[in-house]
PDB file of N, CA and C in Angstrom:
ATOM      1  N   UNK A   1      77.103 -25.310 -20.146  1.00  0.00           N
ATOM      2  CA  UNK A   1      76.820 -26.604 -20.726  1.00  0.00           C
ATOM      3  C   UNK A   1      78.106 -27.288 -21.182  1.00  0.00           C
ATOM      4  N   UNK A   2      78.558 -26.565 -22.012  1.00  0.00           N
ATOM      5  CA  UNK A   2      80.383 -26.938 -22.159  1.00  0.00           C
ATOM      6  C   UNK A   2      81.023 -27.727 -20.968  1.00  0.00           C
ATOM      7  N   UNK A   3      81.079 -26.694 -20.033  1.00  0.00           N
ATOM      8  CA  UNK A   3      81.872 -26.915 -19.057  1.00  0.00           C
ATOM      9  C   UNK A   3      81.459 -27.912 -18.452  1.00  0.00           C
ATOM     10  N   UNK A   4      80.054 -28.304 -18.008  1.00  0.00           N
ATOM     11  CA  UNK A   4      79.401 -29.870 -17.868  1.00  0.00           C
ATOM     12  C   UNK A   4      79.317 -31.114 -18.282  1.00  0.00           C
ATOM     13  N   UNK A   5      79.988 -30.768 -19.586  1.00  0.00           N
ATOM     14  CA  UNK A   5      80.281 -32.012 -20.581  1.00  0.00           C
ATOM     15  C   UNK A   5      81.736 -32.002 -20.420  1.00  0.00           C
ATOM     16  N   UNK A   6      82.872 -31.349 -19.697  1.00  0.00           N
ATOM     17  CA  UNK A   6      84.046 -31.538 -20.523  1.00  0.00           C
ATOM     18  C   UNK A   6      84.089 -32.031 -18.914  1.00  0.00           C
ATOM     19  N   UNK A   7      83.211 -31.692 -18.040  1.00  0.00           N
ATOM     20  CA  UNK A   7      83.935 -32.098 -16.107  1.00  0.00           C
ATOM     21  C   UNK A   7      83.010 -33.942 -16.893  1.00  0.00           C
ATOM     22  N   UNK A   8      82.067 -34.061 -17.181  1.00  0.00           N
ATOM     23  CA  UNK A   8      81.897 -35.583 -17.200  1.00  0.00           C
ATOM     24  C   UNK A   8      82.657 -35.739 -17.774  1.00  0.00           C
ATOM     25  N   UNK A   9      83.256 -35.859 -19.159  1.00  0.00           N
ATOM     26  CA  UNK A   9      84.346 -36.437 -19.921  1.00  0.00           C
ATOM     27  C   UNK A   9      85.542 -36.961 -18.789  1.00  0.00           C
ATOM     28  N   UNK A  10      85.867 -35.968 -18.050  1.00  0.00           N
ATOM     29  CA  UNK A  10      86.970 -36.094 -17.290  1.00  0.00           C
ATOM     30  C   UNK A  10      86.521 -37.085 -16.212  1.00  0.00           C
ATOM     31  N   UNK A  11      85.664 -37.017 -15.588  1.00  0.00           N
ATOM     32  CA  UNK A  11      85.063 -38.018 -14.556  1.00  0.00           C
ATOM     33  C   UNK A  11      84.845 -39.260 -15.283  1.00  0.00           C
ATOM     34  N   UNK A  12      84.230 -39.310 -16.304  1.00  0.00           N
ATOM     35  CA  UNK A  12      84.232 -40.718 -17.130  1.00  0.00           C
ATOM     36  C   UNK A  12      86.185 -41.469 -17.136  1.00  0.00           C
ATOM     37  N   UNK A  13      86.631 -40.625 -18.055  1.00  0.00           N
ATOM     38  CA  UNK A  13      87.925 -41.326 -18.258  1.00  0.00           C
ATOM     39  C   UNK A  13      88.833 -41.454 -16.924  1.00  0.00           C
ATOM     40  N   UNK A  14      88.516 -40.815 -15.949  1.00  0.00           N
ATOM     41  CA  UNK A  14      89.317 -40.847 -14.918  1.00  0.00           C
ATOM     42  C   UNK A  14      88.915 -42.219 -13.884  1.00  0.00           C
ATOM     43  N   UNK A  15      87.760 -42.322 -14.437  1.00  0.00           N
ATOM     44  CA  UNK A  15      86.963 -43.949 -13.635  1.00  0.00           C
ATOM     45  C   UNK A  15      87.585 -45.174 -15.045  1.00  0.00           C
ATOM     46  N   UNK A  16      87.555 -44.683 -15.518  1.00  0.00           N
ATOM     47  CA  UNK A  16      87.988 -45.313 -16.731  1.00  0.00           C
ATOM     48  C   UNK A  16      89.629 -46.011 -16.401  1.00  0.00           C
ATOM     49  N   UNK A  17      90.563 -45.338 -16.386  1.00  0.00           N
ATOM     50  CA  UNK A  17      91.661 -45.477 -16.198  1.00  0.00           C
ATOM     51  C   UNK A  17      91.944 -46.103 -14.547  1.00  0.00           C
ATOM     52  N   UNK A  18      90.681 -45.530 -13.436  1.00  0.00           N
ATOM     53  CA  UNK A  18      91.418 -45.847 -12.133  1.00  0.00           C
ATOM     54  C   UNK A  18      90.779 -47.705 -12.215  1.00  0.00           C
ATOM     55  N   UNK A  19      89.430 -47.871 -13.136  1.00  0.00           N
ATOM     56  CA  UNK A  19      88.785 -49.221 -12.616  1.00  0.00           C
ATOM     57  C   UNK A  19      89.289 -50.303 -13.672  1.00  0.00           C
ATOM     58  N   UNK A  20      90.358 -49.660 -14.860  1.00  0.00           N
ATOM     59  CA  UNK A  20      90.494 -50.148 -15.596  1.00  0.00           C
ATOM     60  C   UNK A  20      89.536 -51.011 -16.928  1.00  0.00           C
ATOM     61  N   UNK A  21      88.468 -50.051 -16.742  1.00  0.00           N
ATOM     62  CA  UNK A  21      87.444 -50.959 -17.333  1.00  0.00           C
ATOM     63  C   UNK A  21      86.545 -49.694 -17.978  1.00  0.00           C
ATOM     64  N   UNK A  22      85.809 -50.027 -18.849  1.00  0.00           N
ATOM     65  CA  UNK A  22      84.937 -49.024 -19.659  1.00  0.00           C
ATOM     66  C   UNK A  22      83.974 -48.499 -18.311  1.00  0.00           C
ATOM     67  N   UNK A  23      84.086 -47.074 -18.072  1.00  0.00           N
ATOM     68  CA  UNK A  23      83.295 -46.690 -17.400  1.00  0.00           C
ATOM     69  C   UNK A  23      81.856 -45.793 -18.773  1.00  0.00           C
ATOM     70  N   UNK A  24      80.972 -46.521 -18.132  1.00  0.00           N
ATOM     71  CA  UNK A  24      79.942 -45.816 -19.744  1.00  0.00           C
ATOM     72  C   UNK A  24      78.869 -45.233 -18.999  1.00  0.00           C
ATOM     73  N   UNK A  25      78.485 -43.871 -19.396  1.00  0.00           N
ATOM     74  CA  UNK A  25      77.517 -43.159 -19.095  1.00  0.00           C
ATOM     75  C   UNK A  25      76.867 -42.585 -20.561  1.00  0.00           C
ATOM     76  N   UNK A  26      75.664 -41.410 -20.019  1.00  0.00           N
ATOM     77  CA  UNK A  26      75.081 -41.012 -21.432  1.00  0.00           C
ATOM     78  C   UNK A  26      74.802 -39.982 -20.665  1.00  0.00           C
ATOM     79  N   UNK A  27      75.123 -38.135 -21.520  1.00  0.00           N
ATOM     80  CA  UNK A  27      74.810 -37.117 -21.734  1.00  0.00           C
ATOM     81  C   UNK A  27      73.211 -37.422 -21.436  1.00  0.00           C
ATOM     82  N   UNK A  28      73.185 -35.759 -21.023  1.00  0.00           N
ATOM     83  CA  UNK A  28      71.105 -35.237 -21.093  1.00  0.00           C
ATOM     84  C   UNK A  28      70.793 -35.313 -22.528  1.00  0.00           C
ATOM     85  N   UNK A  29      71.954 -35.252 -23.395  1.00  0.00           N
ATOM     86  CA  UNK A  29      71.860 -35.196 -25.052  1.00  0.00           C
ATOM     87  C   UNK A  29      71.655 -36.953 -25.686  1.00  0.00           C
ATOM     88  N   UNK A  30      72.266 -37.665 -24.580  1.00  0.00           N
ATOM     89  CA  UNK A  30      72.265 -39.161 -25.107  1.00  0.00           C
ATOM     90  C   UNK A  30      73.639 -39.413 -26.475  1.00  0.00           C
ATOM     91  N   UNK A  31      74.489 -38.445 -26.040  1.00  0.00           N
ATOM     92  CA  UNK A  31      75.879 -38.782 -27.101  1.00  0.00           C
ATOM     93  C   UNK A  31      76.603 -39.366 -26.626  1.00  0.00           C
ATOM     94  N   UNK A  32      77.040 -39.556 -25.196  1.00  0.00           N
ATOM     95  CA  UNK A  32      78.306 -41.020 -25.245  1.00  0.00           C
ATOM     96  C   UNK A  32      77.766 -42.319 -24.976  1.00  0.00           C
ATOM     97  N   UNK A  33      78.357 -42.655 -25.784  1.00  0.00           N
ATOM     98  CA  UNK A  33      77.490 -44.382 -25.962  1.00  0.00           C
ATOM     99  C   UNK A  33      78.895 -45.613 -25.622  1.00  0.00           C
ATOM    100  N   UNK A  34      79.601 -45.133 -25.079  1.00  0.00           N
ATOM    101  CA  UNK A  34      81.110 -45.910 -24.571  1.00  0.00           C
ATOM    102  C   UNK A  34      82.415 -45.632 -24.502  1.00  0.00           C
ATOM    103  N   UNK A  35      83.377 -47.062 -24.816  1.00  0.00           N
ATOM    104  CA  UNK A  35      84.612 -46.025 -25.171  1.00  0.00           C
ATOM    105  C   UNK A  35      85.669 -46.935 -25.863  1.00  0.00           C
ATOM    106  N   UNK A  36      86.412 -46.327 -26.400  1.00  0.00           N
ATOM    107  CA  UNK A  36      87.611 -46.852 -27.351  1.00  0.00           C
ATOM    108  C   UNK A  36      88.925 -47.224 -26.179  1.00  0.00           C
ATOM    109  N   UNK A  37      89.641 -48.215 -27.001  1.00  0.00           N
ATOM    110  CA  UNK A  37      91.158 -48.390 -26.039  1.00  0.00           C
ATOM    111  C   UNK A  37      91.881 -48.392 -27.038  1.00  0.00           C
ATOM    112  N   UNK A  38      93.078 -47.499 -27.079  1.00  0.00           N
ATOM    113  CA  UNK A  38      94.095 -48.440 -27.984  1.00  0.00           C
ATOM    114  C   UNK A  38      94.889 -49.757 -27.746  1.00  0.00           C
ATOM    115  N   UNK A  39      94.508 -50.480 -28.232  1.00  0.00           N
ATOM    116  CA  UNK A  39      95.269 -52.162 -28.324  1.00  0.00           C
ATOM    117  C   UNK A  39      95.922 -52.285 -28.677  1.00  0.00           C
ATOM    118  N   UNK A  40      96.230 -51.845 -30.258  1.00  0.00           N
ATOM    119  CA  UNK A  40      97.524 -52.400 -31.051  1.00  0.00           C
ATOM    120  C   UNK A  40      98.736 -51.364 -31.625  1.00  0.00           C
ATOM    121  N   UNK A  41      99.123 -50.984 -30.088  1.00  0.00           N
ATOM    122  CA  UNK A  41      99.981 -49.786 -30.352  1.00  0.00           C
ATOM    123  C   UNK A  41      99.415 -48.006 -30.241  1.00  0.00           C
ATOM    124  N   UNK A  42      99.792 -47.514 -30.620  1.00  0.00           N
ATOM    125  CA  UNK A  42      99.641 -45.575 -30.614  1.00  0.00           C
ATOM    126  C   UNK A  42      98.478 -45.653 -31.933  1.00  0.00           C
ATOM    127  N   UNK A  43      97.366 -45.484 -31.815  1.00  0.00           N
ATOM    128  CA  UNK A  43      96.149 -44.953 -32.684  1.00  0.00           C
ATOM    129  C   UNK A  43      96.218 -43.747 -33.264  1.00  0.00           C
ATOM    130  N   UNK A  44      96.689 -43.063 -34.185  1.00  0.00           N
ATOM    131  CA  UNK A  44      96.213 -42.162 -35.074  1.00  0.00           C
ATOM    132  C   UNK A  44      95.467 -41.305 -34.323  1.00  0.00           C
ATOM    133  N   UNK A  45      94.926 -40.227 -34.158  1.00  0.00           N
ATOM    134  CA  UNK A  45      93.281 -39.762 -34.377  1.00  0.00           C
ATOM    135  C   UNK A  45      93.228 -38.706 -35.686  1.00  0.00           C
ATOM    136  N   UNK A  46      92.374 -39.359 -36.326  1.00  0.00           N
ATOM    137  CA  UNK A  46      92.082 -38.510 -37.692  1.00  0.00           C
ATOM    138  C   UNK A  46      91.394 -37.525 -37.622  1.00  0.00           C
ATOM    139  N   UNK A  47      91.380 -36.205 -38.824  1.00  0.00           N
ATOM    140  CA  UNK A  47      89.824 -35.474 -39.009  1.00  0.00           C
ATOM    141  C   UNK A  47      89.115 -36.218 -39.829  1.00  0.00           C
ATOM    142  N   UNK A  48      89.324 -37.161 -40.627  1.00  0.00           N
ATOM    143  CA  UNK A  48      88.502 -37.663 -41.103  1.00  0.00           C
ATOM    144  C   UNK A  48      88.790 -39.000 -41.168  1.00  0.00           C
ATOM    145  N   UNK A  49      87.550 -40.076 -41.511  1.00  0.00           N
ATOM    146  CA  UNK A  49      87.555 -41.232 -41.163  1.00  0.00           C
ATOM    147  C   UNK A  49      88.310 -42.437 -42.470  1.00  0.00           C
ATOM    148  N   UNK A  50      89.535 -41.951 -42.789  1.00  0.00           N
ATOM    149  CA  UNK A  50      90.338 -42.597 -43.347  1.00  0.00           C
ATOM    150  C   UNK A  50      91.628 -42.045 -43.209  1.00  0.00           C
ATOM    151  N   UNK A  51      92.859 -43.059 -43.940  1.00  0.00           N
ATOM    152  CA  UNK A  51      94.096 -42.535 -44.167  1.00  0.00           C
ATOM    153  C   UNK A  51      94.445 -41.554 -44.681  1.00  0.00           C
ATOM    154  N   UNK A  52      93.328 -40.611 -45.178  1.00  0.00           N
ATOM    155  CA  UNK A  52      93.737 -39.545 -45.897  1.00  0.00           C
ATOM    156  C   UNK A  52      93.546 -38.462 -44.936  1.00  0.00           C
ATOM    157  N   UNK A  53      92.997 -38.612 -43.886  1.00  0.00           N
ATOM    158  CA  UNK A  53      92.487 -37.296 -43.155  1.00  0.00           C
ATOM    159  C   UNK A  53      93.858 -37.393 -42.179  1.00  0.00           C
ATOM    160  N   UNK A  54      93.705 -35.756 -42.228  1.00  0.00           N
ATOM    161  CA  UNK A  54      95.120 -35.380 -41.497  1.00  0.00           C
ATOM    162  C   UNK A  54      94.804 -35.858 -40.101  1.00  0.00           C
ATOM    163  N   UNK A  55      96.294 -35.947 -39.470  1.00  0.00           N
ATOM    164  CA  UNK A  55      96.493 -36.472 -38.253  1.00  0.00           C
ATOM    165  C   UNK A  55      95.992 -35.504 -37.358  1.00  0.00           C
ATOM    166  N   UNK A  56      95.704 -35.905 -36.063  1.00  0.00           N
ATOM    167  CA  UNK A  56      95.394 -34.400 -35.322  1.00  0.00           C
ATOM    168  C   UNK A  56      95.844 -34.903 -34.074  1.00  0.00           C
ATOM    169  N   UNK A  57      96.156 -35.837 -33.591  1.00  0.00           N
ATOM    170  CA  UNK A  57      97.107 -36.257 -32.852  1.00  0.00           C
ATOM    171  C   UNK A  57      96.925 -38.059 -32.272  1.00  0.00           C
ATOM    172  N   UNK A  58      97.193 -38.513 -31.328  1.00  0.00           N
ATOM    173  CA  UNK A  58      97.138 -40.263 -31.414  1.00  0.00           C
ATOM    174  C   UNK A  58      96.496 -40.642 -30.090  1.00  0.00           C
ATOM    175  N   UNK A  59      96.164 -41.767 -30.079  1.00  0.00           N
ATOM    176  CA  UNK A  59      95.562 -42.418 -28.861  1.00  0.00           C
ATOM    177  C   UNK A  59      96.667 -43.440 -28.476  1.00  0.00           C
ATOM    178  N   UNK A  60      97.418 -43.061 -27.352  1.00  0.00           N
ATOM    179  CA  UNK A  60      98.473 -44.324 -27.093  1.00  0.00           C
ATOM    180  C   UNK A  60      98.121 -45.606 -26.154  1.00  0.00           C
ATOM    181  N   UNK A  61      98.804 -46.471 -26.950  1.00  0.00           N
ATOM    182  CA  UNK A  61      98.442 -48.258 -26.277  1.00  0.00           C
ATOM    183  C   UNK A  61      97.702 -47.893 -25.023  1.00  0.00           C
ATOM    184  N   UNK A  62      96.998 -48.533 -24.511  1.00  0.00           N
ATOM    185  CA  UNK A  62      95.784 -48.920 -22.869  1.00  0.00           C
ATOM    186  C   UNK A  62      95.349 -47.754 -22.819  1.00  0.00           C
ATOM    187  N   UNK A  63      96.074 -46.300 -23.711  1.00  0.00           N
ATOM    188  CA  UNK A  63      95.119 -45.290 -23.439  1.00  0.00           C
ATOM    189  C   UNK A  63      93.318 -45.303 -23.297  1.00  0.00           C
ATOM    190  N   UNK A  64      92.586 -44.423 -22.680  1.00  0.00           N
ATOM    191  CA  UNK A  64      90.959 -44.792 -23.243  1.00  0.00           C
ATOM    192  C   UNK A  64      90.339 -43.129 -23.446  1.00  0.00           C
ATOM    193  N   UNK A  65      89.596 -43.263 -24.804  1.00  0.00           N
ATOM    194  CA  UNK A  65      88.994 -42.480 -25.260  1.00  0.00           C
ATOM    195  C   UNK A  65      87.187 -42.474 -25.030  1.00  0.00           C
ATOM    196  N   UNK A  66      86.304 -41.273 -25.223  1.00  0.00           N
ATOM    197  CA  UNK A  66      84.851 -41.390 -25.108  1.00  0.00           C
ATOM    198  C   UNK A  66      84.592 -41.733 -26.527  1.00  0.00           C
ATOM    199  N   UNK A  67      83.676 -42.697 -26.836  1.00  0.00           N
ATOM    200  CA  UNK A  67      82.904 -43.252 -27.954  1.00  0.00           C
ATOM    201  C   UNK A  67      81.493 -42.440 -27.836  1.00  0.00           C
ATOM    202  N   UNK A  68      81.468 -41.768 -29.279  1.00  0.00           N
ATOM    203  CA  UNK A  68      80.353 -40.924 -29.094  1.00  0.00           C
ATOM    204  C   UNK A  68      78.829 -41.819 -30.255  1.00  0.00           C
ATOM    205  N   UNK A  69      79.068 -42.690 -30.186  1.00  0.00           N
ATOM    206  CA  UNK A  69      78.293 -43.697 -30.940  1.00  0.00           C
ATOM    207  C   UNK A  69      78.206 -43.252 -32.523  1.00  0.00           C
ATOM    208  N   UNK A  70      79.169 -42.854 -32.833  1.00  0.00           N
ATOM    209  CA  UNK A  70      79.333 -42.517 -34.402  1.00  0.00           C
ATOM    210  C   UNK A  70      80.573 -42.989 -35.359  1.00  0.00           C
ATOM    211  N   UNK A  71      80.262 -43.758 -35.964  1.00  0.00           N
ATOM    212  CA  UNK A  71      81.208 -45.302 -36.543  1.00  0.00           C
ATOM    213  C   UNK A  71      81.643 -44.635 -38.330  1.00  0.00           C
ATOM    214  N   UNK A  72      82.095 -44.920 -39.186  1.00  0.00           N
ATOM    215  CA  UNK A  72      82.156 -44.905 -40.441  1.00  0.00           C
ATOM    216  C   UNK A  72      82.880 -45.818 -41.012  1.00  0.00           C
ATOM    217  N   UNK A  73      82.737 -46.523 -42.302  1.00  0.00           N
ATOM    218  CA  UNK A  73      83.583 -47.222 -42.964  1.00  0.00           C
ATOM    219  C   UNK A  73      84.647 -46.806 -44.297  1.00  0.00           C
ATOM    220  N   UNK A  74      85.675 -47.017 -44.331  1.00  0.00           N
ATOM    221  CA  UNK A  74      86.267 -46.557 -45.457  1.00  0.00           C
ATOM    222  C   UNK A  74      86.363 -47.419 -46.812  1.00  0.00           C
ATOM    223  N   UNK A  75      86.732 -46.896 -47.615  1.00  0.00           N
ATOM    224  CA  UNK A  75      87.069 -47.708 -48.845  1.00  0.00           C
ATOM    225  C   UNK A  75      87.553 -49.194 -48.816  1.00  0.00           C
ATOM    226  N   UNK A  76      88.419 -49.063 -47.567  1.00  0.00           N
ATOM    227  CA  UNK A  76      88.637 -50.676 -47.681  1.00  0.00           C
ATOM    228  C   UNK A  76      87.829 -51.901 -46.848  1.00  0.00           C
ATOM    229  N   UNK A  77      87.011 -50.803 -45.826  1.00  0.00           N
ATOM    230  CA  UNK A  77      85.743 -51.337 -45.344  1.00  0.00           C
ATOM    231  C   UNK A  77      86.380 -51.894 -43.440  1.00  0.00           C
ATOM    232  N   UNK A  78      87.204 -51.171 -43.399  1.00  0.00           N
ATOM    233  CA  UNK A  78      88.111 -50.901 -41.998  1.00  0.00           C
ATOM    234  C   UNK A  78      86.473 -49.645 -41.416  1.00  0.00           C
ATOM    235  N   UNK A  79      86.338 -50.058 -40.087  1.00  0.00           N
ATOM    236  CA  UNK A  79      85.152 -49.098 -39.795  1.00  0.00           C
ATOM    237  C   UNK A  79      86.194 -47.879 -38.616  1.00  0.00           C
ATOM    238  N   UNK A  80      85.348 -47.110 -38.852  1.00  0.00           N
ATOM    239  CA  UNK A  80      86.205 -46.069 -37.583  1.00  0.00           C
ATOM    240  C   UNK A  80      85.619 -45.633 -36.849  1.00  0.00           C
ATOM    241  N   UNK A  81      86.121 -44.914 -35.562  1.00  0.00           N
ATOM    242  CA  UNK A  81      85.134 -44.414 -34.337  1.00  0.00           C
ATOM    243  C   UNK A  81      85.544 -43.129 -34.449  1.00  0.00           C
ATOM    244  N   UNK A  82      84.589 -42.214 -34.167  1.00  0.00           N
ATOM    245  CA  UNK A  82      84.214 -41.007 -33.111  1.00  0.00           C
ATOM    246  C   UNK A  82      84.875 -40.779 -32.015  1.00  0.00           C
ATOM    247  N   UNK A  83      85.822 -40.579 -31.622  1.00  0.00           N
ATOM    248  CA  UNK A  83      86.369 -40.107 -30.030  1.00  0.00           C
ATOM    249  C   UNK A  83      86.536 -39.265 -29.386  1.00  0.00           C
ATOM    250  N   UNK A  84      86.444 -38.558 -28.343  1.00  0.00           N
ATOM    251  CA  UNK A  84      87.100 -37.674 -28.020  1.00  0.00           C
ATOM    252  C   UNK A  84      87.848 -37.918 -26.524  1.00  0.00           C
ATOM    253  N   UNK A  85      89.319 -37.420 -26.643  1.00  0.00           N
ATOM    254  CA  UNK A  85      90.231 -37.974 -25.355  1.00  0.00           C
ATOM    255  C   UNK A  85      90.175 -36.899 -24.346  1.00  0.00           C
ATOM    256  N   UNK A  86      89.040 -35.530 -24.278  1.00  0.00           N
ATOM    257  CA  UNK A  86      89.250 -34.387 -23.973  1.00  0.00           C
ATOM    258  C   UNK A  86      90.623 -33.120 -24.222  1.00  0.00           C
ATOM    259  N   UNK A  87      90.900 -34.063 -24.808  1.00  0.00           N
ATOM    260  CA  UNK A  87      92.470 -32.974 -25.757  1.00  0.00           C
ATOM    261  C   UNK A  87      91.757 -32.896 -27.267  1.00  0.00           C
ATOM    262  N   UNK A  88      91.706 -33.994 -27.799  1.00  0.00           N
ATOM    263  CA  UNK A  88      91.442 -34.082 -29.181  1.00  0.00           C
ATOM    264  C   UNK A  88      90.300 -34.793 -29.690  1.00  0.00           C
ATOM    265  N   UNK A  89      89.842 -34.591 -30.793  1.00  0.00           N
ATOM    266  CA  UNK A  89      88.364 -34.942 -30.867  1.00  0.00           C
ATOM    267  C   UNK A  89      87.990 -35.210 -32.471  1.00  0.00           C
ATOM    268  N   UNK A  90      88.061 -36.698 -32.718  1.00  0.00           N
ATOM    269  CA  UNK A  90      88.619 -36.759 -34.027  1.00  0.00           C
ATOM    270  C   UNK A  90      88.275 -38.648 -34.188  1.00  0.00           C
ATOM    271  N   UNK A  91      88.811 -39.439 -35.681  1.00  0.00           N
ATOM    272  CA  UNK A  91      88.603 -40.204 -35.940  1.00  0.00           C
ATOM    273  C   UNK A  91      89.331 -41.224 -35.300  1.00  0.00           C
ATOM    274  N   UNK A  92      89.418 -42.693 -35.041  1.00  0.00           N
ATOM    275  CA  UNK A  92      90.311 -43.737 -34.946  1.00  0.00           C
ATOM    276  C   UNK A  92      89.845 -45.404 -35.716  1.00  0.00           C
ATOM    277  N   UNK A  93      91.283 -45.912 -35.791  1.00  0.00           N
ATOM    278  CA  UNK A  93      90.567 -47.216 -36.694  1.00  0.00           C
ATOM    279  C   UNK A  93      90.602 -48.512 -36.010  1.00  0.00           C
ATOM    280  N   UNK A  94      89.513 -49.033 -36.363  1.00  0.00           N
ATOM    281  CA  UNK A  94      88.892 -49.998 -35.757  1.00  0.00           C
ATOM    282  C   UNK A  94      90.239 -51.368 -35.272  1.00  0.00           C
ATOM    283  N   UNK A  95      90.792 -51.033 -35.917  1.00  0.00           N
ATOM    284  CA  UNK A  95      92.389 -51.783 -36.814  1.00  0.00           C
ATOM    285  C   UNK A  95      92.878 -52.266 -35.409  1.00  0.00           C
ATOM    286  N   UNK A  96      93.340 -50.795 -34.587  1.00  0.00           N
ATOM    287  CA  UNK A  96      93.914 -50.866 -33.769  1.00  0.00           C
ATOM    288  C   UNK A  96      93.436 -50.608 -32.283  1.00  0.00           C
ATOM    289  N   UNK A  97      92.118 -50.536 -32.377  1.00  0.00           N
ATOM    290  CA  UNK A  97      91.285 -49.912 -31.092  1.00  0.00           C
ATOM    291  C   UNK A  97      90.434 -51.299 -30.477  1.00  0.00           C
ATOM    292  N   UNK A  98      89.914 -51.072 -29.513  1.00  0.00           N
ATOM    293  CA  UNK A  98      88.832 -51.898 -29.206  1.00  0.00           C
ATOM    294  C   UNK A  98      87.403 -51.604 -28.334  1.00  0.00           C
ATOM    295  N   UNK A  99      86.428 -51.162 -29.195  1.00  0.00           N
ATOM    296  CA  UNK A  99      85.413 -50.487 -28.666  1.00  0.00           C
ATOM    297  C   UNK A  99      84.442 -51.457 -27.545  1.00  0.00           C
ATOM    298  N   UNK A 100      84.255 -50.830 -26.536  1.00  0.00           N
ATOM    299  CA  UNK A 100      82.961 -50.887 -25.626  1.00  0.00           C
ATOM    300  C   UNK A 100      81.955 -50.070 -25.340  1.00  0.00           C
ATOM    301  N   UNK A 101      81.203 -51.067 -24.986  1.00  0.00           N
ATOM    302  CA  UNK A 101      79.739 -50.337 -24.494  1.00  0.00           C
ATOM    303  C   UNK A 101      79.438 -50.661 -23.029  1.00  0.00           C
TER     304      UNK A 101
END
């Protein structure tokens, strides 16, 4: 099952990157619901969905990540996404990303 989710991940972002455009599918589970880009420079990816959560590594400019339809807002009311780039699997901010469906 793993291994079925991590070959779509890869087939998603790899249509992703060749069509240049949100390629969007949905799991037998119904968890990817789109995908993130970084826009405004190298994105962070957090463990948690603010500045306080440690880094766990970044999403760089036109890069594209899977949007797993799970959002949060922080204290200053900046919302964040769910991603995972198949390396890392962690938070990003709305700040600098630009989500599709």
């Amino acid at each position: 099952m793993k291994n079925t989710l991590k070959i779509m991940i890869a087939i998603i972002l790899s249509l992703t990157l060749i069509l240049g455009t949100a390629a969007l599918a949905c799991d037998e589970g119904g968890y990817f619901y789109g995908a993130v880009v970084a826009t405004g420079g190298d994105s962070y990816i957090r463990d948690e969905p603010n500045l306080n959560g440690s880094i766990l590594g970044s999403l760089g400019e036109g890069r594209t990540a899977i949007f797993y339809g799970y959002s949060s807002f922080d204290s200053r009311g900046v919302e964040w996404y769910l991603i995972d780039t198949g390396s890392t699997f962690g938070w990003v901010s709305s700040r600098y990303t630009t989500l599709y469906y």
